[in-house]
PDB file of N, CA and C in Angstrom:
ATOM      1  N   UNK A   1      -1.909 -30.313 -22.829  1.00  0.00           N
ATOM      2  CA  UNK A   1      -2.208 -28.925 -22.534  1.00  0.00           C
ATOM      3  C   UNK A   1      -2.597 -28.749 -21.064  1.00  0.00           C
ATOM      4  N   UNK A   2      -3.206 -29.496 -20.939  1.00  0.00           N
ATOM      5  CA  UNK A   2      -3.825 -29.667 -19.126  1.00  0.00           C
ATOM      6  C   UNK A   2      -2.694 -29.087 -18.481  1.00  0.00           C
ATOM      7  N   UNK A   3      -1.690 -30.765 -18.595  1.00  0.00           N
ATOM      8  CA  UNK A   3      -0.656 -30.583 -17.435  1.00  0.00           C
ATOM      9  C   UNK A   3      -0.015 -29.267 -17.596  1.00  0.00           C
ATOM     10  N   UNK A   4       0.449 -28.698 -18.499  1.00  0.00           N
ATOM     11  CA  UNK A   4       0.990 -27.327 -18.645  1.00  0.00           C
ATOM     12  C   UNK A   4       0.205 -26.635 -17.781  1.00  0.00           C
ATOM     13  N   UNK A   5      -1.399 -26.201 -17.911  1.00  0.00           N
ATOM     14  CA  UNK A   5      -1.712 -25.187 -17.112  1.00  0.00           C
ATOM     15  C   UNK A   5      -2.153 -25.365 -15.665  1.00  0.00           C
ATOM     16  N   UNK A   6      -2.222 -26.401 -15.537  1.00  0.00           N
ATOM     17  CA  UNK A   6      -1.502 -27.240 -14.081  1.00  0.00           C
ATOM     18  C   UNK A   6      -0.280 -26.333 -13.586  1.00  0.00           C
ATOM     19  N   UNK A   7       0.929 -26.778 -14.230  1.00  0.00           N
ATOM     20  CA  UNK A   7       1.947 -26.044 -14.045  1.00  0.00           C
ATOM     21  C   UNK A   7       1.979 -25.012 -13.882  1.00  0.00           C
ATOM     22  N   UNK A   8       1.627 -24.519 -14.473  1.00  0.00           N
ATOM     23  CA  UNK A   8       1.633 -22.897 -14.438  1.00  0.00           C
ATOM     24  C   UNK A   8       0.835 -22.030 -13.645  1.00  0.00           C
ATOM     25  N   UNK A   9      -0.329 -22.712 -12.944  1.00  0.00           N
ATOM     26  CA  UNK A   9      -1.090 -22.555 -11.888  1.00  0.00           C
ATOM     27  C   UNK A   9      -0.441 -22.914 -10.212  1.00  0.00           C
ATOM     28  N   UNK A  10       0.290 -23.747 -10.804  1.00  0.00           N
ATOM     29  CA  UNK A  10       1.113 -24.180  -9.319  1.00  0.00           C
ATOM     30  C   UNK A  10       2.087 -22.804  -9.191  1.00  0.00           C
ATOM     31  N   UNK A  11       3.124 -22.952 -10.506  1.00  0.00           N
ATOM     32  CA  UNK A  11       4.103 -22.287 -10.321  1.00  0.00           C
ATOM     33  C   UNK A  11       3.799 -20.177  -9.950  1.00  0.00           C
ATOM     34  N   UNK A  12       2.418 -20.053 -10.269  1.00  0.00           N
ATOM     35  CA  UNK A  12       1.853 -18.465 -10.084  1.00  0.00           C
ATOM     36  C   UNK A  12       1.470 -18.516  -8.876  1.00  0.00           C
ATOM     37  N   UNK A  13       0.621 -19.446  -7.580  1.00  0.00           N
ATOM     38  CA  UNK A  13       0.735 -19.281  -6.447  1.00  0.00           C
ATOM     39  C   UNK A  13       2.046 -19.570  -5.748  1.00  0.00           C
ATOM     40  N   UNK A  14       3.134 -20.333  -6.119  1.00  0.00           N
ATOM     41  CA  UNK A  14       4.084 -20.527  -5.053  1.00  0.00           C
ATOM     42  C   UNK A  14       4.776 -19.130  -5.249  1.00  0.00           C
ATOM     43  N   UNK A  15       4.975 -18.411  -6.910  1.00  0.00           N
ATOM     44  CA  UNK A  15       5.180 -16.805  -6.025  1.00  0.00           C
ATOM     45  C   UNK A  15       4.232 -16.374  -5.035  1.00  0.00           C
ATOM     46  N   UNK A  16       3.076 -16.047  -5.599  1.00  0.00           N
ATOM     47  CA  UNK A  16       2.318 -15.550  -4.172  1.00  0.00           C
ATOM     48  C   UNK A  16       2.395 -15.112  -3.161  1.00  0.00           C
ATOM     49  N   UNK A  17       2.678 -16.717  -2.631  1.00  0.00           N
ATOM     50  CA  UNK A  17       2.872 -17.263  -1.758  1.00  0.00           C
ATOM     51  C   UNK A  17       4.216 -16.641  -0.955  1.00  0.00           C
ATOM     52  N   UNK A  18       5.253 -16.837  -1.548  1.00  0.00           N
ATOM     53  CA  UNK A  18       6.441 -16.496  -1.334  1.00  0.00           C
ATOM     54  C   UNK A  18       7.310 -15.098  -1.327  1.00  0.00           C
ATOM     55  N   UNK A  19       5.704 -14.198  -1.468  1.00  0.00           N
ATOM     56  CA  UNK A  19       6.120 -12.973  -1.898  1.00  0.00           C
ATOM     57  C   UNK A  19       5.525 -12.274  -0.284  1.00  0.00           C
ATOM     58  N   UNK A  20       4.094 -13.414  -0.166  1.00  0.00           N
ATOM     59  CA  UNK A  20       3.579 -12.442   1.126  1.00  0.00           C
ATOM     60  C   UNK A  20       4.171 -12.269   2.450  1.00  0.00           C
ATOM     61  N   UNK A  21       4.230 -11.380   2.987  1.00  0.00           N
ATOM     62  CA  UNK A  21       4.333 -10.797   3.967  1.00  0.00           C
ATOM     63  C   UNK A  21       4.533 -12.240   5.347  1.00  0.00           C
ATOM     64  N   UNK A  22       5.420 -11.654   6.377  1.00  0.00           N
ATOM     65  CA  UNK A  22       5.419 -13.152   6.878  1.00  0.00           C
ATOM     66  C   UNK A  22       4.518 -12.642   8.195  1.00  0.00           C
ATOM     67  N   UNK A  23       4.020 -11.678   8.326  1.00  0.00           N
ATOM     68  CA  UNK A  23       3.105 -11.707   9.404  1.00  0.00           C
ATOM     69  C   UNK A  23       2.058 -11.337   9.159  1.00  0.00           C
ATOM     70  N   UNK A  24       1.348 -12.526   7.845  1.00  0.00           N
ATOM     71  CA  UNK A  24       0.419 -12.423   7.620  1.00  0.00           C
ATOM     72  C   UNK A  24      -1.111 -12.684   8.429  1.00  0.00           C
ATOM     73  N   UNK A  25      -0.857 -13.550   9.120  1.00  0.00           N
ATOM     74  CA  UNK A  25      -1.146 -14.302  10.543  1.00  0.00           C
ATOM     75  C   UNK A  25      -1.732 -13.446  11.508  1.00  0.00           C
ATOM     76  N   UNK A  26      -1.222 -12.388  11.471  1.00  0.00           N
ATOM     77  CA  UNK A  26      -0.928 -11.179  12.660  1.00  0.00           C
ATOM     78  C   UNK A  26      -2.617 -10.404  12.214  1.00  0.00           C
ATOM     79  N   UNK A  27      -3.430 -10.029  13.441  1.00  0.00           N
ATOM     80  CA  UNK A  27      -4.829  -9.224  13.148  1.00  0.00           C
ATOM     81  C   UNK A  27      -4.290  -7.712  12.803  1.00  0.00           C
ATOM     82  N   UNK A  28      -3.312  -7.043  13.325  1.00  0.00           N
ATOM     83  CA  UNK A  28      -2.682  -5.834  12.756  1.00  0.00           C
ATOM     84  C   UNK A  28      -1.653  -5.680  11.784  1.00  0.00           C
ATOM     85  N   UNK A  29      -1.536  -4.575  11.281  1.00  0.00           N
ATOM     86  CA  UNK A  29      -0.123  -4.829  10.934  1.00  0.00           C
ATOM     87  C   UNK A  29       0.331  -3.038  10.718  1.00  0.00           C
ATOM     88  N   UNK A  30       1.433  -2.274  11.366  1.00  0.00           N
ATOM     89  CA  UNK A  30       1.563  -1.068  11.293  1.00  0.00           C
ATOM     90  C   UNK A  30       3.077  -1.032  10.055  1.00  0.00           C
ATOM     91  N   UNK A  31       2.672   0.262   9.481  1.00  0.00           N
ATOM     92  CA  UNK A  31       3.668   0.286   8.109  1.00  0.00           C
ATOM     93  C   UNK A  31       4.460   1.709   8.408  1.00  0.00           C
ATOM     94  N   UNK A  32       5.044   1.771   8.537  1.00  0.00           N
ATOM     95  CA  UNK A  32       6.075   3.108   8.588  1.00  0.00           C
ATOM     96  C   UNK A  32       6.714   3.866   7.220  1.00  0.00           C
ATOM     97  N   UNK A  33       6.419   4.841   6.778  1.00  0.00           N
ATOM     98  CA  UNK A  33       6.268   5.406   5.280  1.00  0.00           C
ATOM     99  C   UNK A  33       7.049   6.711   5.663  1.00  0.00           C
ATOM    100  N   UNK A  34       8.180   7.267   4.492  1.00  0.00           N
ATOM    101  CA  UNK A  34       8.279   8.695   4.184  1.00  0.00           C
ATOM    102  C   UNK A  34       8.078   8.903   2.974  1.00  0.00           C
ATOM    103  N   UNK A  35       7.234   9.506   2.848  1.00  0.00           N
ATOM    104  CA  UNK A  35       6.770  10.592   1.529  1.00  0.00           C
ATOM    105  C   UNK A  35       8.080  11.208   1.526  1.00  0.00           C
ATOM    106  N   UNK A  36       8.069  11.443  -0.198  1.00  0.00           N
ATOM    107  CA  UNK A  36       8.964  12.981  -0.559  1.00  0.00           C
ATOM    108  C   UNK A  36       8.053  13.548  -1.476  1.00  0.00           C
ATOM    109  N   UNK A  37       8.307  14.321  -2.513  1.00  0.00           N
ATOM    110  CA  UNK A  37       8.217  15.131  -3.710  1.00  0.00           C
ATOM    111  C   UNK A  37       7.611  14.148  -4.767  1.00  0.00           C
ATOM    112  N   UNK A  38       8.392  13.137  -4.989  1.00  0.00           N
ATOM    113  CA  UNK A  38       8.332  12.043  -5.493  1.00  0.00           C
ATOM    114  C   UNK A  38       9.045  10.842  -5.575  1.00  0.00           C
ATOM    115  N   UNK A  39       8.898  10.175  -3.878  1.00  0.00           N
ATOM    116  CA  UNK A  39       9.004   9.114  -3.825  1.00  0.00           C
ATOM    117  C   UNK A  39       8.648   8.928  -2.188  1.00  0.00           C
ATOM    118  N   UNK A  40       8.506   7.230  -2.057  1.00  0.00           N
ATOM    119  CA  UNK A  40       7.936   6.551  -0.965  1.00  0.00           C
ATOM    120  C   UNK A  40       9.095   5.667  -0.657  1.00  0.00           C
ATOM    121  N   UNK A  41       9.290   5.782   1.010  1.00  0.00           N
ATOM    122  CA  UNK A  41      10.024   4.675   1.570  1.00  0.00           C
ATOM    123  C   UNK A  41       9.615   3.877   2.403  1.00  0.00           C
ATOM    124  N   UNK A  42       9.147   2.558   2.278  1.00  0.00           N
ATOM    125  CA  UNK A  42       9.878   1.456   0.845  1.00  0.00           C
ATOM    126  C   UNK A  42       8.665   2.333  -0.069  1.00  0.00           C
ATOM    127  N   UNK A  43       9.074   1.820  -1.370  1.00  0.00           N
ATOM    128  CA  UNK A  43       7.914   1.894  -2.128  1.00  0.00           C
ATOM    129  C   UNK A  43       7.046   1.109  -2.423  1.00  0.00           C
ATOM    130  N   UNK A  44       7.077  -0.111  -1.863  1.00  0.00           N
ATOM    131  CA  UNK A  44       6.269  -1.338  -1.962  1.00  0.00           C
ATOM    132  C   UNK A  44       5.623  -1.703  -0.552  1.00  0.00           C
ATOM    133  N   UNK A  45       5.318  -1.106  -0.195  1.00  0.00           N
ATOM    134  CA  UNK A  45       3.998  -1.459   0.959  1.00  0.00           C
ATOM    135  C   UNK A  45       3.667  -2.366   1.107  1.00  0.00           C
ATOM    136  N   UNK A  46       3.500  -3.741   2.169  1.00  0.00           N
ATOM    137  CA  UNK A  46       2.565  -4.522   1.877  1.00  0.00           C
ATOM    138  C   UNK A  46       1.931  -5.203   3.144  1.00  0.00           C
ATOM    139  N   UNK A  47       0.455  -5.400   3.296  1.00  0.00           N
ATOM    140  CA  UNK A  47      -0.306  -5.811   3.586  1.00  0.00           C
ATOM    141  C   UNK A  47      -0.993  -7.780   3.777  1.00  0.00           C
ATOM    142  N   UNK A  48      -1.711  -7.611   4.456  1.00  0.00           N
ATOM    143  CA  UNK A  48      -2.493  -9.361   4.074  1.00  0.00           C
ATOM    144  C   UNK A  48      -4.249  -8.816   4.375  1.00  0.00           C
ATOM    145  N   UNK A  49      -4.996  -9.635   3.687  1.00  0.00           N
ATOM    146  CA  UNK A  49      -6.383  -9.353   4.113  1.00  0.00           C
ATOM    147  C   UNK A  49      -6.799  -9.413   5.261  1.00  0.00           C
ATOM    148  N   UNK A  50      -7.736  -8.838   5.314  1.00  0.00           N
ATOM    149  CA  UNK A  50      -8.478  -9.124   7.009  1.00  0.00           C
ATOM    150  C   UNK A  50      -7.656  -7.966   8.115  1.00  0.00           C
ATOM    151  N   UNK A  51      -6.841  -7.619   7.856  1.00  0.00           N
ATOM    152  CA  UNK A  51      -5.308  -7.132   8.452  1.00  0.00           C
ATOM    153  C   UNK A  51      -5.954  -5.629   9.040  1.00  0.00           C
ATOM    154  N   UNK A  52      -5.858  -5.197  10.517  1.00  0.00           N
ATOM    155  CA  UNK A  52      -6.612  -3.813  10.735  1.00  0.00           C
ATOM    156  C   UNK A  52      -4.990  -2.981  10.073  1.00  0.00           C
ATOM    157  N   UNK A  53      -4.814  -2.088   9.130  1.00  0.00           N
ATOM    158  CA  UNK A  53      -3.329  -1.616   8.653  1.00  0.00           C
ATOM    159  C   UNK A  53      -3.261  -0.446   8.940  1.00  0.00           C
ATOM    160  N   UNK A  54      -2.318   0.281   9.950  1.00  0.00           N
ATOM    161  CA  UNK A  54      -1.978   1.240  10.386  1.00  0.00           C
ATOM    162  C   UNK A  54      -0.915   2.133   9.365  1.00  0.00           C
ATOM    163  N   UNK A  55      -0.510   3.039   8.588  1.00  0.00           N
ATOM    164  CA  UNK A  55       0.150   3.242   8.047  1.00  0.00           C
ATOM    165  C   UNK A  55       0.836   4.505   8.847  1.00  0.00           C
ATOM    166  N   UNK A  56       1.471   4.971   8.780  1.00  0.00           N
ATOM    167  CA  UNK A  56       2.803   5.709   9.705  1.00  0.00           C
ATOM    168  C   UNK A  56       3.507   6.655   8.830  1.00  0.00           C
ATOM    169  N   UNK A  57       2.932   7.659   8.152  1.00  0.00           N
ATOM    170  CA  UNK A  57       3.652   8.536   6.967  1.00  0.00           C
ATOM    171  C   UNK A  57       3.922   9.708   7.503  1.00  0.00           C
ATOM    172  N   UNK A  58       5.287   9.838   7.447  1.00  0.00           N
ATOM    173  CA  UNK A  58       6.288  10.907   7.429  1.00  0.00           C
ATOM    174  C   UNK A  58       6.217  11.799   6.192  1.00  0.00           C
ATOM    175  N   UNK A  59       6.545  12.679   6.579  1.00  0.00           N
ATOM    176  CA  UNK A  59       6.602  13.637   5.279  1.00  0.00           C
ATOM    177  C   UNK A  59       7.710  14.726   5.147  1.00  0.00           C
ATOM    178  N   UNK A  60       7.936  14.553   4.046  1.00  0.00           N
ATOM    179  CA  UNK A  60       8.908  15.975   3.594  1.00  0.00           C
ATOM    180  C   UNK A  60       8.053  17.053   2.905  1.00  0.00           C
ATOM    181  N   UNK A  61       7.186  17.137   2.497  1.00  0.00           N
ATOM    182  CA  UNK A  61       6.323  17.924   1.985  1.00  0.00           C
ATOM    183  C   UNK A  61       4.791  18.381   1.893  1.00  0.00           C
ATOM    184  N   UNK A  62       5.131  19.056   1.596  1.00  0.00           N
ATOM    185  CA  UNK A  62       3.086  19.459   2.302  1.00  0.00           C
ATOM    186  C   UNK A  62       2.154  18.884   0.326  1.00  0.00           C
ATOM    187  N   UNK A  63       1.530  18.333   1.014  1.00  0.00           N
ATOM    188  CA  UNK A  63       0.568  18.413   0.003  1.00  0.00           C
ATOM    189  C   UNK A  63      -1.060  16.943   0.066  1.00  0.00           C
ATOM    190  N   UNK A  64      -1.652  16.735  -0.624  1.00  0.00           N
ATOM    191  CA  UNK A  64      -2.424  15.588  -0.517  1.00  0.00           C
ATOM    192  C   UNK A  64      -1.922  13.960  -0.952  1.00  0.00           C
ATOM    193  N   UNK A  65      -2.086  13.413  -0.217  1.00  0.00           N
ATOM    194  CA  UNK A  65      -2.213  11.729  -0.179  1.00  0.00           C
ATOM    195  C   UNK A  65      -2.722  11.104  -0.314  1.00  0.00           C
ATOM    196  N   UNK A  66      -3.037  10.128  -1.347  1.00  0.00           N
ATOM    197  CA  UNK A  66      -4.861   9.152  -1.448  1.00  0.00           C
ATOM    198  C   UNK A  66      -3.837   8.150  -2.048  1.00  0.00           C
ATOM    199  N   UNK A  67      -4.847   6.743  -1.991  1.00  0.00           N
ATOM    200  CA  UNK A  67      -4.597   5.268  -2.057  1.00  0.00           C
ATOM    201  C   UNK A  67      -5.546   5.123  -2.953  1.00  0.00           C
ATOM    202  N   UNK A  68      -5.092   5.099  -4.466  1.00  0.00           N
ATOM    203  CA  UNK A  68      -6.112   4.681  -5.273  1.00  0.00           C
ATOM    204  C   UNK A  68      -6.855   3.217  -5.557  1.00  0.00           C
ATOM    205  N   UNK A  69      -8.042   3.738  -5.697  1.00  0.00           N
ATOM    206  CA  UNK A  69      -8.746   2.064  -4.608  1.00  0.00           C
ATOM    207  C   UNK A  69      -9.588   1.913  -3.549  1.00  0.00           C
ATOM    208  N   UNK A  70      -8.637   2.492  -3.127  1.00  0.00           N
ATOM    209  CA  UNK A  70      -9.101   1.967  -1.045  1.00  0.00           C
ATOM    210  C   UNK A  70      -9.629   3.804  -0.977  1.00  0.00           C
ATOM    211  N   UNK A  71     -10.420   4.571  -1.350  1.00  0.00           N
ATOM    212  CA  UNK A  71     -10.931   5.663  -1.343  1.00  0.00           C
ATOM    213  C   UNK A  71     -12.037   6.249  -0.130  1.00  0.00           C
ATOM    214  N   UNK A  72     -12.793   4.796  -0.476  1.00  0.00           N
ATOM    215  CA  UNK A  72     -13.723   4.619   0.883  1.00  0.00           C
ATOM    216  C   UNK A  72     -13.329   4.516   1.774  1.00  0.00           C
ATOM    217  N   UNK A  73     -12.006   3.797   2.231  1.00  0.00           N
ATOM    218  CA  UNK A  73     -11.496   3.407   3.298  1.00  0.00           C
ATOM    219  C   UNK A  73     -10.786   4.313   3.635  1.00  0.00           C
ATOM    220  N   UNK A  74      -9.929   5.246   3.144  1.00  0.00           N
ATOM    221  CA  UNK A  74      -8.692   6.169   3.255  1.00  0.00           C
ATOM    222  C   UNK A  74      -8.936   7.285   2.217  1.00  0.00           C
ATOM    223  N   UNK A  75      -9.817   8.227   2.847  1.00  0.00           N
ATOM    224  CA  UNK A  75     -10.103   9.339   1.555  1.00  0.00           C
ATOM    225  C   UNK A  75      -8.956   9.649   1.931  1.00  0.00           C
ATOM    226  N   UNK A  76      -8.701  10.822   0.461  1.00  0.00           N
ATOM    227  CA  UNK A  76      -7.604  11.940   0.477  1.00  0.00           C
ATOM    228  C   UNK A  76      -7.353  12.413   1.379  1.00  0.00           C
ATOM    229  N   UNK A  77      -5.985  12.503   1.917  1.00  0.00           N
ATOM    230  CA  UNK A  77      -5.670  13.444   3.091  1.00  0.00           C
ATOM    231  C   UNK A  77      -4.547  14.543   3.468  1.00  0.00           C
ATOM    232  N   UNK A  78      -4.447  15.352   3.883  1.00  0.00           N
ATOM    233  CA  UNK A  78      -3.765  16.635   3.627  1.00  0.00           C
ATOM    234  C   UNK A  78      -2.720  16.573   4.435  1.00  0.00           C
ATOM    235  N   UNK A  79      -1.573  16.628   4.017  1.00  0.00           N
ATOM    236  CA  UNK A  79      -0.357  15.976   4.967  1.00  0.00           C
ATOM    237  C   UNK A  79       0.763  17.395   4.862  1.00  0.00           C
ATOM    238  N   UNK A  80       1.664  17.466   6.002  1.00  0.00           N
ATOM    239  CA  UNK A  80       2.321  18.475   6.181  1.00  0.00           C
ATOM    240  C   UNK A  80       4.072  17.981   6.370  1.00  0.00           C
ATOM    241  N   UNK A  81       4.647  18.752   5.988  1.00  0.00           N
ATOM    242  CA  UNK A  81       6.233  18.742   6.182  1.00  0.00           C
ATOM    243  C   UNK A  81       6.690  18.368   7.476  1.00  0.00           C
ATOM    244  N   UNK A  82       7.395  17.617   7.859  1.00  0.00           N
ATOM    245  CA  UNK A  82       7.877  17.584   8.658  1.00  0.00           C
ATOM    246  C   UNK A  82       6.915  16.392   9.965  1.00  0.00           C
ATOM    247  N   UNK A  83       5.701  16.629   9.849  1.00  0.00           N
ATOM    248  CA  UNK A  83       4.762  16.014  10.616  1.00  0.00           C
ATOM    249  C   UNK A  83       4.385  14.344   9.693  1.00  0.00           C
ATOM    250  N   UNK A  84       3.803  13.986  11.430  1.00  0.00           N
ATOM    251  CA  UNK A  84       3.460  12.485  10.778  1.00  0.00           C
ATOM    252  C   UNK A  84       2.080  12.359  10.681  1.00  0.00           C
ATOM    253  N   UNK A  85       1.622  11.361   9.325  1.00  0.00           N
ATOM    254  CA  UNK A  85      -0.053  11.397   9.312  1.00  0.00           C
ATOM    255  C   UNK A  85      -0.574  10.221   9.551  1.00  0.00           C
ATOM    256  N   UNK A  86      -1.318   9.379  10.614  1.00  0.00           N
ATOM    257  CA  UNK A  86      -1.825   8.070  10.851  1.00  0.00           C
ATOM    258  C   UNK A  86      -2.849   7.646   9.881  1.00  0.00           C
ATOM    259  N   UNK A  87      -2.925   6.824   9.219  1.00  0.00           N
ATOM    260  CA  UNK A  87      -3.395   6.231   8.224  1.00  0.00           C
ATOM    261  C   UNK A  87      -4.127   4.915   9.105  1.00  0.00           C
ATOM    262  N   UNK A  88      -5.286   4.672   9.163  1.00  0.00           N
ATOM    263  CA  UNK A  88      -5.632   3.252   9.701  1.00  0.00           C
ATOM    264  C   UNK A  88      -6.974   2.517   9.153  1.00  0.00           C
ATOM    265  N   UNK A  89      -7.277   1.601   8.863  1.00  0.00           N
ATOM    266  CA  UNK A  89      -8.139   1.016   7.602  1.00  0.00           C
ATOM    267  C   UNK A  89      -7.838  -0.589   7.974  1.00  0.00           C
ATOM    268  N   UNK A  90      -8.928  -1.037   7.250  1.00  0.00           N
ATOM    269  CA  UNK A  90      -9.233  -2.575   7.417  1.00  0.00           C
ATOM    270  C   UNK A  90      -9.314  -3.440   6.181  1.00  0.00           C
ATOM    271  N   UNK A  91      -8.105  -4.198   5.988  1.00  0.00           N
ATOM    272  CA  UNK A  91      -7.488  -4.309   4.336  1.00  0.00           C
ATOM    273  C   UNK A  91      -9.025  -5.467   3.980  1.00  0.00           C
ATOM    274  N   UNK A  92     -10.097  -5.056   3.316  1.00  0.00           N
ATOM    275  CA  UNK A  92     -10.978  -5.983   3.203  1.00  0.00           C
ATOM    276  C   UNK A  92     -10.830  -6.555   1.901  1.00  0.00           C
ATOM    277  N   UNK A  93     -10.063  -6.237   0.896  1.00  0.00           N
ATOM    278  CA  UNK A  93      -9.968  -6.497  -0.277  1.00  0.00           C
ATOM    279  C   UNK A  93      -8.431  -6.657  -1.058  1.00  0.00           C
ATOM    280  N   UNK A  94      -7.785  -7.744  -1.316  1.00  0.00           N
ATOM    281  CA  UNK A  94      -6.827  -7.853  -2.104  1.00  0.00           C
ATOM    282  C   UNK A  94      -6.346  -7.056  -3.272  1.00  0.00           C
ATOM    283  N   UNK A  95      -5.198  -7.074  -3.748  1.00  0.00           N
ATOM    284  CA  UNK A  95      -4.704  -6.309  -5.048  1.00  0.00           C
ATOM    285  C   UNK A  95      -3.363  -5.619  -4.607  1.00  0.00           C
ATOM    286  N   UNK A  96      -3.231  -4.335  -6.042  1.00  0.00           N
ATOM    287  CA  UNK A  96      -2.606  -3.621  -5.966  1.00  0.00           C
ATOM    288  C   UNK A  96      -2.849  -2.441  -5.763  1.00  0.00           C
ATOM    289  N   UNK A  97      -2.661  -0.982  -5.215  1.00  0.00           N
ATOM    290  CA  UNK A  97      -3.140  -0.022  -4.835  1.00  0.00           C
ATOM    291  C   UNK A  97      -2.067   1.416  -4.953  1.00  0.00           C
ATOM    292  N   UNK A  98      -1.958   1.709  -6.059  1.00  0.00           N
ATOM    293  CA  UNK A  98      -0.924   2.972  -6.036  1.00  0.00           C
ATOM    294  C   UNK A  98      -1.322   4.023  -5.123  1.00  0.00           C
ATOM    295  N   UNK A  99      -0.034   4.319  -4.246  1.00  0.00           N
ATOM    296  CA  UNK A  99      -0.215   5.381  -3.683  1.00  0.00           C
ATOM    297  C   UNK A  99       0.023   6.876  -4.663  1.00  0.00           C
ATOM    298  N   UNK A 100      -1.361   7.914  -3.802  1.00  0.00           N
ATOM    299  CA  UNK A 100      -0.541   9.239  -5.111  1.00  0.00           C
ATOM    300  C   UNK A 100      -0.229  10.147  -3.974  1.00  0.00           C
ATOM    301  N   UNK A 101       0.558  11.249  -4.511  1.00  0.00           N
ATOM    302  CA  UNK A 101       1.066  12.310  -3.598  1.00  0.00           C
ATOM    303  C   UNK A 101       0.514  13.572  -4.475  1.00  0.00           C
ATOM    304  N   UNK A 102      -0.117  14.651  -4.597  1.00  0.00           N
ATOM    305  CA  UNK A 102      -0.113  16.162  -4.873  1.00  0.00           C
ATOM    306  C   UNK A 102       0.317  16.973  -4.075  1.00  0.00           C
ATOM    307  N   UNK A 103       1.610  17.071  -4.497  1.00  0.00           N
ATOM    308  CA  UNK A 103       2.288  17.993  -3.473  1.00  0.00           C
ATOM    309  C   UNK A 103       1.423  19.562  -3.931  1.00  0.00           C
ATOM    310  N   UNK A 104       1.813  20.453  -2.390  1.00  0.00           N
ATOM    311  CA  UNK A 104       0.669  21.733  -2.466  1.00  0.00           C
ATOM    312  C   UNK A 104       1.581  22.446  -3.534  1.00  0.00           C
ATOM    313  N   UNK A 105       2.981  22.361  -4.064  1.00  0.00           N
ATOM    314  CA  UNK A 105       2.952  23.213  -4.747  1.00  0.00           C
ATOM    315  C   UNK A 105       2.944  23.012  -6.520  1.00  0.00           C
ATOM    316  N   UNK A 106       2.095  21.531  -6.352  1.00  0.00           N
ATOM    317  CA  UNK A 106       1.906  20.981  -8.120  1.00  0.00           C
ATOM    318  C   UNK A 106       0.594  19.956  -8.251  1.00  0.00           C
ATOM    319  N   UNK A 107      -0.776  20.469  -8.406  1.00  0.00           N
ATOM    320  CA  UNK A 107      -1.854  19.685  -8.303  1.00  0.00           C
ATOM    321  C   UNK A 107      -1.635  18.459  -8.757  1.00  0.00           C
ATOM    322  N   UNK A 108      -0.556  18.324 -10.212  1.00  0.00           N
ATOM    323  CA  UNK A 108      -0.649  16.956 -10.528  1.00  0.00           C
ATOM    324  C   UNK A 108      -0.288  15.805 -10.014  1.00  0.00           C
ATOM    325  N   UNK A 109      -1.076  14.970  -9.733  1.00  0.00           N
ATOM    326  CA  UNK A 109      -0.705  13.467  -8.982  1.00  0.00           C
ATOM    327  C   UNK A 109       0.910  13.146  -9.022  1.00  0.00           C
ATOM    328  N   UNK A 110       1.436  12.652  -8.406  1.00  0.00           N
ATOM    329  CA  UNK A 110       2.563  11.384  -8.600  1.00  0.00           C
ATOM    330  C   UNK A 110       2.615  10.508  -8.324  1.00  0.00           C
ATOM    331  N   UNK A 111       2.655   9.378  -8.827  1.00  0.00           N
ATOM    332  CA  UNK A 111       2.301   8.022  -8.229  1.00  0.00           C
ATOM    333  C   UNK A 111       3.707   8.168  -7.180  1.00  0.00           C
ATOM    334  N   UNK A 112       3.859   7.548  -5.979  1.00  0.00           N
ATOM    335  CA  UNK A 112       5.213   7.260  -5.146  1.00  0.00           C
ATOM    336  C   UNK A 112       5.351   6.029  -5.091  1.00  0.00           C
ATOM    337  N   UNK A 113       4.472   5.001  -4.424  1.00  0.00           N
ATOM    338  CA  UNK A 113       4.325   3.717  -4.544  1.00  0.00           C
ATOM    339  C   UNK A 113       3.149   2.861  -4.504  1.00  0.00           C
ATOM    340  N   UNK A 114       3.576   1.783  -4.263  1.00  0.00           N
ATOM    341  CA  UNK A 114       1.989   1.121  -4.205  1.00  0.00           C
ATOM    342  C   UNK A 114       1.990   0.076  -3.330  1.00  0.00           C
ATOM    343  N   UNK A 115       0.862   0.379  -2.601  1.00  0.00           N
ATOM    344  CA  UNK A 115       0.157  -0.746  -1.793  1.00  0.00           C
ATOM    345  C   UNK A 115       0.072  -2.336  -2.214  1.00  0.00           C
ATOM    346  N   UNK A 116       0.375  -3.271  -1.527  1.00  0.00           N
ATOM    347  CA  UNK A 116      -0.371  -4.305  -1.696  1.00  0.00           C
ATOM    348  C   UNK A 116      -0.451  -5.592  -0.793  1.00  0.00           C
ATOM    349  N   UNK A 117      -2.219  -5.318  -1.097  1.00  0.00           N
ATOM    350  CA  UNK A 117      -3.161  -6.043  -0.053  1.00  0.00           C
ATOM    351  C   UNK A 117      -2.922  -7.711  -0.619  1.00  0.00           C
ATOM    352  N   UNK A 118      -2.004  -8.828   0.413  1.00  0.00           N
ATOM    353  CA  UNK A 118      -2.175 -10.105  -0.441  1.00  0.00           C
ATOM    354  C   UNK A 118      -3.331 -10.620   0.338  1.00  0.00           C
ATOM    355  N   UNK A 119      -3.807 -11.515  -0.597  1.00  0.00           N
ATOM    356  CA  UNK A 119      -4.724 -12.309   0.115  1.00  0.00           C
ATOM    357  C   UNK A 119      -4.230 -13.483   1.496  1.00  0.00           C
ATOM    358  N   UNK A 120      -5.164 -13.645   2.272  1.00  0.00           N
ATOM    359  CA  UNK A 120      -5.025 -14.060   3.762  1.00  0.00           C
ATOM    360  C   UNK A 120      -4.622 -15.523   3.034  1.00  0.00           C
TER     361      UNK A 120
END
């Protein structure tokens, strides 16, 4: 039983591993984003810890933006058509982090994509 979860402990960090970001290394890291209605380009965001993360969101639509999670770091913010909104924060904590969009003309959330912070 051991060696199995041996295995299987190896084999869950070498994804990880192989998933993170290759400038993880790097003290910044800036992300370039377009919002729509409902959806994010890319939709997979990603980050490394420690990382000061600039985010760069374009928009097609007016409405609010929050990073569920990172709240403290990146309250809600009110974003406009056509204009770009600077996002900048200090990834202190690993995970996953859905981004939401409320566009102004439908309070209800949409998830677009999601953040994620890998560990350093």
């Amino acid at each position: 039983m051991l060696p199995l979860i041996v295995a299987l402990a190896v084999a869950i960090s070498g994804c990880v591993t192989e998933n993170r970001p290759a400038d993880c290394d790097e003290p910044e890291k800036t992300i370039e984003l377009t919002v729509t209605a409902t959806a994010l380009e890319p939709n997979d965001p990603a980050a490394c810890g420690d990382q000061v993360v600039t985010l760069l969101v374009r928009s097609e639509v007016d409405g609010v933006i929050h990073i569920h999670g990172l709240d403290a770091l990146v309250p809600a913010t009110t974003i406009a058509a056509g204009e770009e909104l600077v996002l900048e924060f200090a990834a202190e904590r690993s995970g996953q982090f859905p981004i939401e969009l409320h566009p102004a003309d439908d309070p209800q959330g949409v998830t677009v994509g999601i953040l994620t912070v890998h560990e350093r």
